[in-house]
C-alpha atoms as a PDB file:
ATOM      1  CA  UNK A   1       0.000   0.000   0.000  1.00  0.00           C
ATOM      2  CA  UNK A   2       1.458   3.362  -0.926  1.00  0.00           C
ATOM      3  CA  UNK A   3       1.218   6.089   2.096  1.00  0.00           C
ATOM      4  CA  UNK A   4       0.973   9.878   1.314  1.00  0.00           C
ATOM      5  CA  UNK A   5       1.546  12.635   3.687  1.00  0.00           C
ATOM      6  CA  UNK A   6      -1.566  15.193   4.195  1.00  0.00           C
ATOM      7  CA  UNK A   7      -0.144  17.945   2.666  1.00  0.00           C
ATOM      8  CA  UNK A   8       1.034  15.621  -0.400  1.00  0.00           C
ATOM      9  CA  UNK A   9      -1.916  13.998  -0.774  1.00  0.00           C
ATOM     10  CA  UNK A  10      -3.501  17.868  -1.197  1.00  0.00           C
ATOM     11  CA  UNK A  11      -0.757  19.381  -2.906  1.00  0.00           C
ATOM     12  CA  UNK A  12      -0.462  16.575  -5.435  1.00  0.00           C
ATOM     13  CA  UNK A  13      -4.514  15.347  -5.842  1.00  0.00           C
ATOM     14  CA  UNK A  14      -4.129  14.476  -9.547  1.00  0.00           C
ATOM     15  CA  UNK A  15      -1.475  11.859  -8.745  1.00  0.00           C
ATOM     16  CA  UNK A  16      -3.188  10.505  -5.366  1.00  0.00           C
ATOM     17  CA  UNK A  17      -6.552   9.596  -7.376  1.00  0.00           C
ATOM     18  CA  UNK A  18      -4.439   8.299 -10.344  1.00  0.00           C
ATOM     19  CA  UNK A  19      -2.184   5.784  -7.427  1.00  0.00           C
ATOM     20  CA  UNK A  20      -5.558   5.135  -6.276  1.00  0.00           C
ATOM     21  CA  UNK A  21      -6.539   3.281  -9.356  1.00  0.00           C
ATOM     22  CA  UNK A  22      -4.348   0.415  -8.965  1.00  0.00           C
ATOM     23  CA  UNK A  23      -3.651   0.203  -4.667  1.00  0.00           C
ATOM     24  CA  UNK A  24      -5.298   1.749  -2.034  1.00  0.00           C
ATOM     25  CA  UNK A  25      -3.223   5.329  -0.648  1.00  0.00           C
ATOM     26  CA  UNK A  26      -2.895   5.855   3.110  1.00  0.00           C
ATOM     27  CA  UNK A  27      -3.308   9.302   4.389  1.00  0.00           C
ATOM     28  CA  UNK A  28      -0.656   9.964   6.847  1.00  0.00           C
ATOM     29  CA  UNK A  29      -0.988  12.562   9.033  1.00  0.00           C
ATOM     30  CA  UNK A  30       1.209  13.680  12.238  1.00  0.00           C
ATOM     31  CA  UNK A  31       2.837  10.151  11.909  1.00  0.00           C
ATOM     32  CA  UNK A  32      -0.622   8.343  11.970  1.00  0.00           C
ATOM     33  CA  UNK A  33      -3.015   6.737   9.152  1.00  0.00           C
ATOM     34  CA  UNK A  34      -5.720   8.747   9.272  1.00  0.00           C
ATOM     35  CA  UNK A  35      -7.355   7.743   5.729  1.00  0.00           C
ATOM     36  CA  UNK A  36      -7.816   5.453   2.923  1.00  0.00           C
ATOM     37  CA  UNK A  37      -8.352   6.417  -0.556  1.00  0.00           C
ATOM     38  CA  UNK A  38      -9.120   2.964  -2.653  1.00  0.00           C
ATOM     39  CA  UNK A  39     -10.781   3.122  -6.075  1.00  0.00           C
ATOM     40  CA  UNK A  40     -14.953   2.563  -6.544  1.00  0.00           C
ATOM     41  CA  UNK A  41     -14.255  -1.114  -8.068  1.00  0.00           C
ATOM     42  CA  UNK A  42     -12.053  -2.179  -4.695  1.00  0.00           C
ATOM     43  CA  UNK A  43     -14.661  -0.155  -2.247  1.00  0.00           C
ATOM     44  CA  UNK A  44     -17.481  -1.902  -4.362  1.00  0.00           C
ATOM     45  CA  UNK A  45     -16.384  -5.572  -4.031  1.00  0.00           C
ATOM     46  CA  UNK A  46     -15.305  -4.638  -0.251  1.00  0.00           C
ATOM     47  CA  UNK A  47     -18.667  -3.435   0.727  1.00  0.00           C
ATOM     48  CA  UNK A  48     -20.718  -5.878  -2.002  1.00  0.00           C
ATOM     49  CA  UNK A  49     -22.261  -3.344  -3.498  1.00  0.00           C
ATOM     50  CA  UNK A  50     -24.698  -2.509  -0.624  1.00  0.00           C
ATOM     51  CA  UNK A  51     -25.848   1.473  -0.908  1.00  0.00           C
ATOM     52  CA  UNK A  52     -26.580   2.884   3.066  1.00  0.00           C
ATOM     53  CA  UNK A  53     -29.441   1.640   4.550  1.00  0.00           C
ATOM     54  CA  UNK A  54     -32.273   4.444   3.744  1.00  0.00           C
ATOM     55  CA  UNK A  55     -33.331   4.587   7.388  1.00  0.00           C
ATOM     56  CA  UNK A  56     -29.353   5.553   8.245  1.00  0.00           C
ATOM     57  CA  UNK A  57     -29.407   7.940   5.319  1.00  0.00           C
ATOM     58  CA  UNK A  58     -32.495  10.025   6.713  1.00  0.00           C
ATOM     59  CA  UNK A  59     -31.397   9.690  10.043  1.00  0.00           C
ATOM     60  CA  UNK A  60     -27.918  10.982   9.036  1.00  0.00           C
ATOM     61  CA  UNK A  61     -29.613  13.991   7.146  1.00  0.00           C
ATOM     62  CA  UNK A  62     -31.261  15.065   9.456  1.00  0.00           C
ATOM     63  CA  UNK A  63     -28.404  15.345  11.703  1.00  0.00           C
ATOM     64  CA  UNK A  64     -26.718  17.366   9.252  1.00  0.00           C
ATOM     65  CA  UNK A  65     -29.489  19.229   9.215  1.00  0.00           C
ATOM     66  CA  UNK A  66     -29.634  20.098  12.960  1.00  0.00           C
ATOM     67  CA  UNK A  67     -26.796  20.460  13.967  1.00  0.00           C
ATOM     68  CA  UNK A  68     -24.703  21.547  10.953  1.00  0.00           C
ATOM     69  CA  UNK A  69     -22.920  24.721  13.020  1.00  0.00           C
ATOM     70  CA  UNK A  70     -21.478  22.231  15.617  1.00  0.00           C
ATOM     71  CA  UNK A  71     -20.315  20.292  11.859  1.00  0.00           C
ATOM     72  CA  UNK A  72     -18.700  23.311  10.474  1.00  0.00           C
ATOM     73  CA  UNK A  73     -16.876  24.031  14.012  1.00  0.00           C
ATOM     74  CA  UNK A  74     -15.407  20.717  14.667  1.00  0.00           C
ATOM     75  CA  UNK A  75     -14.032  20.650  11.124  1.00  0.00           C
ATOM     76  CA  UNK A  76     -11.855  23.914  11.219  1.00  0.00           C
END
């Protein structure tokens, strides 16, 4: 598996989704894994297929919905 630092990954997107084609990237960040980027064919046979249950797909809208400040704050 090939491992990209954060700021690689963002200064160099073009090449991260083009490794991502053939082997899954980790995101390293602060000397931890903190992501996987894996194309839709590997997260497709990994997950069979299966879209989000509709009832966790409301439910998750919703909480968007609500409490979308509390979102925007934890992800600055």
């Amino acid at each position: 598996m090939k491992v990209m630092q954060a700021s690689e990954a963002k200064n160099r997107f073009g090449e991260l989704l083009e490794a991502s084609g053939s082997e899954p990237v980790a995101i390293r960040k602060n000397g931890r894994d903190i992501r996987v980027i894996l194309s839709t064919e590997e997260y497709e046979r990994l997950t069979g297929g299966n879209s989000v249950d509709p009832k966790v797909q409301t439910s998750l809208e919703r909480s968007m919905k609500r409490w979308n400040k509390v979102y925007e704050a934890l992800a600055k």
